[in-house]
Structures are given as C-alpha cells and as structure tokens.
PDB file of N, CA and C in Angstrom:
ATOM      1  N   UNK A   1     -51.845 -66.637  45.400  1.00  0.00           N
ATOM      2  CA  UNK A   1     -50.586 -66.438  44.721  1.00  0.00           C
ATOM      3  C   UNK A   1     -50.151 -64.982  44.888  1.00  0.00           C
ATOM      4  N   UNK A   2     -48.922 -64.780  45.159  1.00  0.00           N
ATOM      5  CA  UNK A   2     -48.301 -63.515  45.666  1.00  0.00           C
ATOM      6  C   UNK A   2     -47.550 -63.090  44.040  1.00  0.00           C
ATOM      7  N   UNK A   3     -47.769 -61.245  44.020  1.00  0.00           N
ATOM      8  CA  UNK A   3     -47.327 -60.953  42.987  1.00  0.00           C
ATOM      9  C   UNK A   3     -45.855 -60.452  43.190  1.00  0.00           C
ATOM     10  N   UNK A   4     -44.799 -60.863  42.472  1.00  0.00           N
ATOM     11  CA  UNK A   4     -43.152 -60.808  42.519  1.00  0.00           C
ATOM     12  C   UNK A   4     -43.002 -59.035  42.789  1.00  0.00           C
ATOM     13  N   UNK A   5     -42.121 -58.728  43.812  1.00  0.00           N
ATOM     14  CA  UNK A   5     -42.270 -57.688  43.869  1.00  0.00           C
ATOM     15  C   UNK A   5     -41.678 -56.289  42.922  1.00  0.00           C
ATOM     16  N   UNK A   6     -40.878 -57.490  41.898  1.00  0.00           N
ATOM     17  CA  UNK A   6     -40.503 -56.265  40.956  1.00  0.00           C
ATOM     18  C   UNK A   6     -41.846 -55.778  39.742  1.00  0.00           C
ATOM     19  N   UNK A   7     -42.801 -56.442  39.835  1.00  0.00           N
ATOM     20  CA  UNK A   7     -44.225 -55.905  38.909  1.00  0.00           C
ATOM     21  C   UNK A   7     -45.140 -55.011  39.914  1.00  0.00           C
ATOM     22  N   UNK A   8     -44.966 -55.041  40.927  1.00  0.00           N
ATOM     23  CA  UNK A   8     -45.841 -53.874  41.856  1.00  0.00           C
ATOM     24  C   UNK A   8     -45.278 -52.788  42.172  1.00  0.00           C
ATOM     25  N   UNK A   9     -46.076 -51.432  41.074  1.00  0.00           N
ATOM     26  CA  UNK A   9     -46.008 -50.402  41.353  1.00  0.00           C
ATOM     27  C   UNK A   9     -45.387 -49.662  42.320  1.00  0.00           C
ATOM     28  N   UNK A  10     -45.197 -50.046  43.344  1.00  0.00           N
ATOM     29  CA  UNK A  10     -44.486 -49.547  44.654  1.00  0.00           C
ATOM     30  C   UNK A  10     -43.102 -49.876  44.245  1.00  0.00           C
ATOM     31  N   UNK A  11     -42.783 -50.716  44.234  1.00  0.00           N
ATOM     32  CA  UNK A  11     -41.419 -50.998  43.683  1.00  0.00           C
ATOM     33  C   UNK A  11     -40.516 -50.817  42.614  1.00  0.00           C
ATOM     34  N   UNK A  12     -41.969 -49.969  42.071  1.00  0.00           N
ATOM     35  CA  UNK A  12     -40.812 -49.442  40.474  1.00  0.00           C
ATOM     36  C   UNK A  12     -40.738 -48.151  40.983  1.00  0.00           C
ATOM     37  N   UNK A  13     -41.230 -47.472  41.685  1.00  0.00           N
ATOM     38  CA  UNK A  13     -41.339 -46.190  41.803  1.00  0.00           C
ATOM     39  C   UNK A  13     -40.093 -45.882  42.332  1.00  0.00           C
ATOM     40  N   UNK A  14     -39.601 -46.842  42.918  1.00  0.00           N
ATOM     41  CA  UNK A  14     -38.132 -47.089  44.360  1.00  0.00           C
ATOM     42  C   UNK A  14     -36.696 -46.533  43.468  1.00  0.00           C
ATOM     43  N   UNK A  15     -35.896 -45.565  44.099  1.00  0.00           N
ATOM     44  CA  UNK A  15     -34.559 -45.477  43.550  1.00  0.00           C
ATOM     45  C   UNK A  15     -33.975 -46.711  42.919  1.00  0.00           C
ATOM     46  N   UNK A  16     -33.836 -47.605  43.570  1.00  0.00           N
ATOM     47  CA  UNK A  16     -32.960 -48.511  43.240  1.00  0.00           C
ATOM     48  C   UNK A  16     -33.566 -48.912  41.460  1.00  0.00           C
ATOM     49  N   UNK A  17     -34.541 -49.275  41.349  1.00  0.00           N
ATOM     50  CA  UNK A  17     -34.951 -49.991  40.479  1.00  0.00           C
ATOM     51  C   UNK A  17     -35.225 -48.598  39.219  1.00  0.00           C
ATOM     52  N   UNK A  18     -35.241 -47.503  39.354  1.00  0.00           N
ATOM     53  CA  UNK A  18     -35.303 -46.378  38.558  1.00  0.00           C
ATOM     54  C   UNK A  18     -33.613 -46.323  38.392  1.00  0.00           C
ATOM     55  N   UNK A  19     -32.736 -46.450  38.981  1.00  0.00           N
ATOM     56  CA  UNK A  19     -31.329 -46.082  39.063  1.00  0.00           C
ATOM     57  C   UNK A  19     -30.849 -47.786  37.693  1.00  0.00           C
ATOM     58  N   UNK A  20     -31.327 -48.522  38.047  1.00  0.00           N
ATOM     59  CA  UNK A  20     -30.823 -49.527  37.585  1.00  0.00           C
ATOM     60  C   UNK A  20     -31.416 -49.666  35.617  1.00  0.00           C
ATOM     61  N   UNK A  21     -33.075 -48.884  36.003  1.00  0.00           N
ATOM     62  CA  UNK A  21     -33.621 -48.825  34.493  1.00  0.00           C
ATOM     63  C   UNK A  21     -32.712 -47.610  33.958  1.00  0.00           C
ATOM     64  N   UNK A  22     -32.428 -46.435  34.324  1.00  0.00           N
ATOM     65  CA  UNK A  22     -31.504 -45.283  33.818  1.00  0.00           C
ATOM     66  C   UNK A  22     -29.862 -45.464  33.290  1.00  0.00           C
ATOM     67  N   UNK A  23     -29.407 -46.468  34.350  1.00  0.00           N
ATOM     68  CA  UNK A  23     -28.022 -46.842  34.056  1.00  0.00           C
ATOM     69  C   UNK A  23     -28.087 -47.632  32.376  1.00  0.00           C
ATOM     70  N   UNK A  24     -29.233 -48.447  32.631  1.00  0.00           N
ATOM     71  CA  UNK A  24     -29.153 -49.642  31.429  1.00  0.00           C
ATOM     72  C   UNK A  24     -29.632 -48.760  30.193  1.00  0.00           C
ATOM     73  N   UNK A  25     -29.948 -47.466  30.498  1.00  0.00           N
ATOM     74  CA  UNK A  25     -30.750 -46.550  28.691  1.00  0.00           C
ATOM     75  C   UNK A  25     -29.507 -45.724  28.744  1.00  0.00           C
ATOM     76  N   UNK A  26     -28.572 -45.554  29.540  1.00  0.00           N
ATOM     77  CA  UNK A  26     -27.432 -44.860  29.127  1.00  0.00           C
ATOM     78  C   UNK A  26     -26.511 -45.141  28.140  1.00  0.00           C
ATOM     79  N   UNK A  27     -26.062 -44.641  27.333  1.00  0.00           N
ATOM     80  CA  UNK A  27     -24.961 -44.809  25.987  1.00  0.00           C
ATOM     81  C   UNK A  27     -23.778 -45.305  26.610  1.00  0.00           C
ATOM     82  N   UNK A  28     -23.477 -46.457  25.659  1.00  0.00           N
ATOM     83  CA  UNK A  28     -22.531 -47.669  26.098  1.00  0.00           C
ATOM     84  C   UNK A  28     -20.997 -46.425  26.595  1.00  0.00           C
ATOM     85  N   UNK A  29     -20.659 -45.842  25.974  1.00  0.00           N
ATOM     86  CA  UNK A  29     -19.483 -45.315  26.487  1.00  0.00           C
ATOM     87  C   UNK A  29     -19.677 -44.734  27.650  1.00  0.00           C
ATOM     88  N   UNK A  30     -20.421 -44.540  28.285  1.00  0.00           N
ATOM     89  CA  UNK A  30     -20.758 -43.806  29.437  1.00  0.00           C
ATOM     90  C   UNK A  30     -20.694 -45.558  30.505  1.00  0.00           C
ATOM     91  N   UNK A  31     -21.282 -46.195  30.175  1.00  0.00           N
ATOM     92  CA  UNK A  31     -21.470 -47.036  31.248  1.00  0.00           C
ATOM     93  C   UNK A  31     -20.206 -48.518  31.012  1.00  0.00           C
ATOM     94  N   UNK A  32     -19.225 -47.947  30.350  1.00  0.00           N
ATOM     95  CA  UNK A  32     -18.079 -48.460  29.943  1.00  0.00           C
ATOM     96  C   UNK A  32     -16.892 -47.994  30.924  1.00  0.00           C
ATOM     97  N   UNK A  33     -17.477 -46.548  32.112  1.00  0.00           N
ATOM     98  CA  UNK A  33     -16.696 -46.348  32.773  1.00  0.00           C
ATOM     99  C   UNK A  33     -17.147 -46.713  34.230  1.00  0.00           C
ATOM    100  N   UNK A  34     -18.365 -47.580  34.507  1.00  0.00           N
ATOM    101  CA  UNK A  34     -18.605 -47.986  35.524  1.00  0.00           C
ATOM    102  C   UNK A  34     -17.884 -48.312  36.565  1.00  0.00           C
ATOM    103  N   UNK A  35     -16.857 -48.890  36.081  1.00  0.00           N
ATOM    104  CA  UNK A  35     -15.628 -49.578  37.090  1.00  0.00           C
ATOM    105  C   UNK A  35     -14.895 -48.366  37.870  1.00  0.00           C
ATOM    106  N   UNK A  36     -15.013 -47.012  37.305  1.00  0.00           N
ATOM    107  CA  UNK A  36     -14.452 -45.986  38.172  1.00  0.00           C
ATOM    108  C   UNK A  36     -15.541 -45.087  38.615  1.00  0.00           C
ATOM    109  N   UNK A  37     -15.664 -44.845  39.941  1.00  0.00           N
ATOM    110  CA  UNK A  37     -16.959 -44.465  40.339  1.00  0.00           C
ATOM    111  C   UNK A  37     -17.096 -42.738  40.083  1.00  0.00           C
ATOM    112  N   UNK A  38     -15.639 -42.291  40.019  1.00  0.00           N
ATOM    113  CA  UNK A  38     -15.587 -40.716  40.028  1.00  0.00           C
ATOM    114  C   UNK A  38     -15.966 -40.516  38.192  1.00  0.00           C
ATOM    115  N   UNK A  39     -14.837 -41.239  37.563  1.00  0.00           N
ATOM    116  CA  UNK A  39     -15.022 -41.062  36.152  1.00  0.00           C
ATOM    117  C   UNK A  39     -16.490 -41.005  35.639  1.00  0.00           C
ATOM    118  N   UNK A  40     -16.930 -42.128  36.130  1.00  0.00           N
ATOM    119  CA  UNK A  40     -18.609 -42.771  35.671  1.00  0.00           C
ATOM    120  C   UNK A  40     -19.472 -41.370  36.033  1.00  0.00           C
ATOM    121  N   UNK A  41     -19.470 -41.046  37.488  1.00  0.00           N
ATOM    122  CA  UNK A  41     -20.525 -39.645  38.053  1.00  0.00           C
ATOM    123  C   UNK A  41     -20.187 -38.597  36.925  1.00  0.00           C
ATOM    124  N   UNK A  42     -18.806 -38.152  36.651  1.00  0.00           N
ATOM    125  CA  UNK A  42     -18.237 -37.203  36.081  1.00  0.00           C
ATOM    126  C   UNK A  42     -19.496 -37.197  34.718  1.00  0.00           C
ATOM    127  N   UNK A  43     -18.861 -38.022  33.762  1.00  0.00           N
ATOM    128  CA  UNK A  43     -19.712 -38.589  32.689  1.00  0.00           C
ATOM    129  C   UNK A  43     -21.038 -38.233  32.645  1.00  0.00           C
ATOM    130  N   UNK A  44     -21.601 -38.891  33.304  1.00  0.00           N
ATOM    131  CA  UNK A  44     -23.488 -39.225  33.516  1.00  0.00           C
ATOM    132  C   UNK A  44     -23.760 -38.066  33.968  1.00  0.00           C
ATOM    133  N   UNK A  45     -23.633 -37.312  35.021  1.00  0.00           N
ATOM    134  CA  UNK A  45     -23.655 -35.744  34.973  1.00  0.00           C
ATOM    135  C   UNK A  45     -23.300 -34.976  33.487  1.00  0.00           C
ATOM    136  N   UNK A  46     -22.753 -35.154  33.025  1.00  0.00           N
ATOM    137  CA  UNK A  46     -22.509 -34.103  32.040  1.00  0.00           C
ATOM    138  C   UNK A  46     -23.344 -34.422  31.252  1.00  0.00           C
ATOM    139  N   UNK A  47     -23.258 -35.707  30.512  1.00  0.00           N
ATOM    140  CA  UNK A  47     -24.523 -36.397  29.783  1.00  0.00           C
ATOM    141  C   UNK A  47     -25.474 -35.596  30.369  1.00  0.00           C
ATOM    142  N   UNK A  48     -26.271 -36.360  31.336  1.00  0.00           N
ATOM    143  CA  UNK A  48     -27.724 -35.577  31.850  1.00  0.00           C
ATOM    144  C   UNK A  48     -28.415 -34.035  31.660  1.00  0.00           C
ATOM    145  N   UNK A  49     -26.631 -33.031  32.016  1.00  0.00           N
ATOM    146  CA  UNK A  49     -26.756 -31.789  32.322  1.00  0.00           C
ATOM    147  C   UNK A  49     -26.924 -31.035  30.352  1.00  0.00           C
ATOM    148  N   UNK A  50     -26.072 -31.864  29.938  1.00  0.00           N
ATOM    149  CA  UNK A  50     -26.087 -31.447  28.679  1.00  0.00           C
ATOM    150  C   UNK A  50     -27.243 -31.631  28.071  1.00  0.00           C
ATOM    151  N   UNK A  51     -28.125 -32.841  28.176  1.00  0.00           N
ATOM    152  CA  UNK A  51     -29.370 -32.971  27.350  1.00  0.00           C
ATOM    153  C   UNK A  51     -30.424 -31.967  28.328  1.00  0.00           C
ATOM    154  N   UNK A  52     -30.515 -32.361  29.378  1.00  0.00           N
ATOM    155  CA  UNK A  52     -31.825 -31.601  30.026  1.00  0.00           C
ATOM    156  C   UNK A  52     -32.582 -31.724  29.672  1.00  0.00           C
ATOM    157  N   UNK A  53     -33.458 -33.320  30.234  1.00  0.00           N
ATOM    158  CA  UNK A  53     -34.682 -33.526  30.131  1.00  0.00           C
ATOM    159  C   UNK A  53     -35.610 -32.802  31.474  1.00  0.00           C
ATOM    160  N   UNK A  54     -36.860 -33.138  31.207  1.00  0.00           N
ATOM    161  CA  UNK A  54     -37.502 -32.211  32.147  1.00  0.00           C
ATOM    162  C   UNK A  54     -38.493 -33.298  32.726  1.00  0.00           C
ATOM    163  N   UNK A  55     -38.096 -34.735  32.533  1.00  0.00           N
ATOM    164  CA  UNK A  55     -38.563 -35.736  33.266  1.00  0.00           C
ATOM    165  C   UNK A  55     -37.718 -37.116  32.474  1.00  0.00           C
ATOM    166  N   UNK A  56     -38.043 -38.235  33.556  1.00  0.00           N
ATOM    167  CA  UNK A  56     -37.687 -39.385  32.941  1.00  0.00           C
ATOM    168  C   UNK A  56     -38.380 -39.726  31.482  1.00  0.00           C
ATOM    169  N   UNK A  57     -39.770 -39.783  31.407  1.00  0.00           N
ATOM    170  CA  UNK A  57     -40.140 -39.705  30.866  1.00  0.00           C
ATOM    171  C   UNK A  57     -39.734 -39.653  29.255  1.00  0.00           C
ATOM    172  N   UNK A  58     -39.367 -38.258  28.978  1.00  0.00           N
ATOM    173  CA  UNK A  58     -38.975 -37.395  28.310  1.00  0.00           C
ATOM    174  C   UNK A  58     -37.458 -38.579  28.262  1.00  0.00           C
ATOM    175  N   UNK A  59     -36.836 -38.554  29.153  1.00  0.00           N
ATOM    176  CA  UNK A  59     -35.407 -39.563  28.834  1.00  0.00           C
ATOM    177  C   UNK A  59     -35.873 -40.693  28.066  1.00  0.00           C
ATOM    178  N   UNK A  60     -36.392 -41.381  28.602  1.00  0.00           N
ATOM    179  CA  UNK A  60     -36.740 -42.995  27.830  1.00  0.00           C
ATOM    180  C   UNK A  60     -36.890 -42.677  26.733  1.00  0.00           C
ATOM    181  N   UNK A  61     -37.926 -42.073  26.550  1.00  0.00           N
ATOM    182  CA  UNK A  61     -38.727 -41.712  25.012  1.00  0.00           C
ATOM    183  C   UNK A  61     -37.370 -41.426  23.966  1.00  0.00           C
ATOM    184  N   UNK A  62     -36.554 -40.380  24.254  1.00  0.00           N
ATOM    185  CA  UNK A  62     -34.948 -39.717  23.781  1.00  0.00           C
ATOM    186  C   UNK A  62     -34.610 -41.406  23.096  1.00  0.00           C
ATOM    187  N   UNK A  63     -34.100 -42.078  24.484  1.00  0.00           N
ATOM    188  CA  UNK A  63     -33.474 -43.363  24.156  1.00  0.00           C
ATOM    189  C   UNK A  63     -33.965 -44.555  23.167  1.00  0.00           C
ATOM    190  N   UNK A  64     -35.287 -44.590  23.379  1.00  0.00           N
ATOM    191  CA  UNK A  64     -35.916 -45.220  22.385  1.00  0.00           C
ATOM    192  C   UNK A  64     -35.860 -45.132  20.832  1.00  0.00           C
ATOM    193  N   UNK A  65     -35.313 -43.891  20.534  1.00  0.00           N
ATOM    194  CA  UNK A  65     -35.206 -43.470  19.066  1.00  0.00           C
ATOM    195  C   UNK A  65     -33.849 -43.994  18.880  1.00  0.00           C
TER     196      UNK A  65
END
C-alpha cells in the first residue's frame, strides 16, 4: 500500500503546499481580496512585514491563539 503523497514529508516541505497552509491561517479580510492579485500581494506583504515573524513556525503558533 502506497502512502498519499500529501502525508509524506517531502511534500509538505514543497512551496505549493506551505503557500496553500499560509494562505488558509491568513485573516479573512486579507484573503477576501484574492480575486485581485496586486491588491491581495499588496495586503499579505504588509500583514507579514508588519508582524515579523522569524519563522513559520512562530506564524502558526500567532494564528492559533
């Protein structure tokens, strides 16, 4: 039996699947501007730049509270 490749380690490590867990812990007004790609970067940059975490890590944990 083959293990699905979104539970193997290699595959979480991958942009895509880090980009997709980050988008979904972002604050709904931020990802309310998805549909415009300049607006949305604008946003999520400032977000990001303004908190300054010093790993993902450190992000999740933030979001979790």
């Amino acid at each position: 039996m083959q293990q699905s490749s979104v539970n193997l380690t290699k595959y979480q490590k991958e942009v895509h699947y880090l980009g997709v867990f980050v988008f979904n812990m972002f604050p709904s007004y931020i990802k309310t501007e998805s549909g415009n790609p300049n607006k949305f970067k604008f946003i999520a940059q400032k977000f990001l730049h303004e908190i300054s975490f010093s790993s993902l890590d450190e992000y999740f944990e933030l979001q979790k509270m």
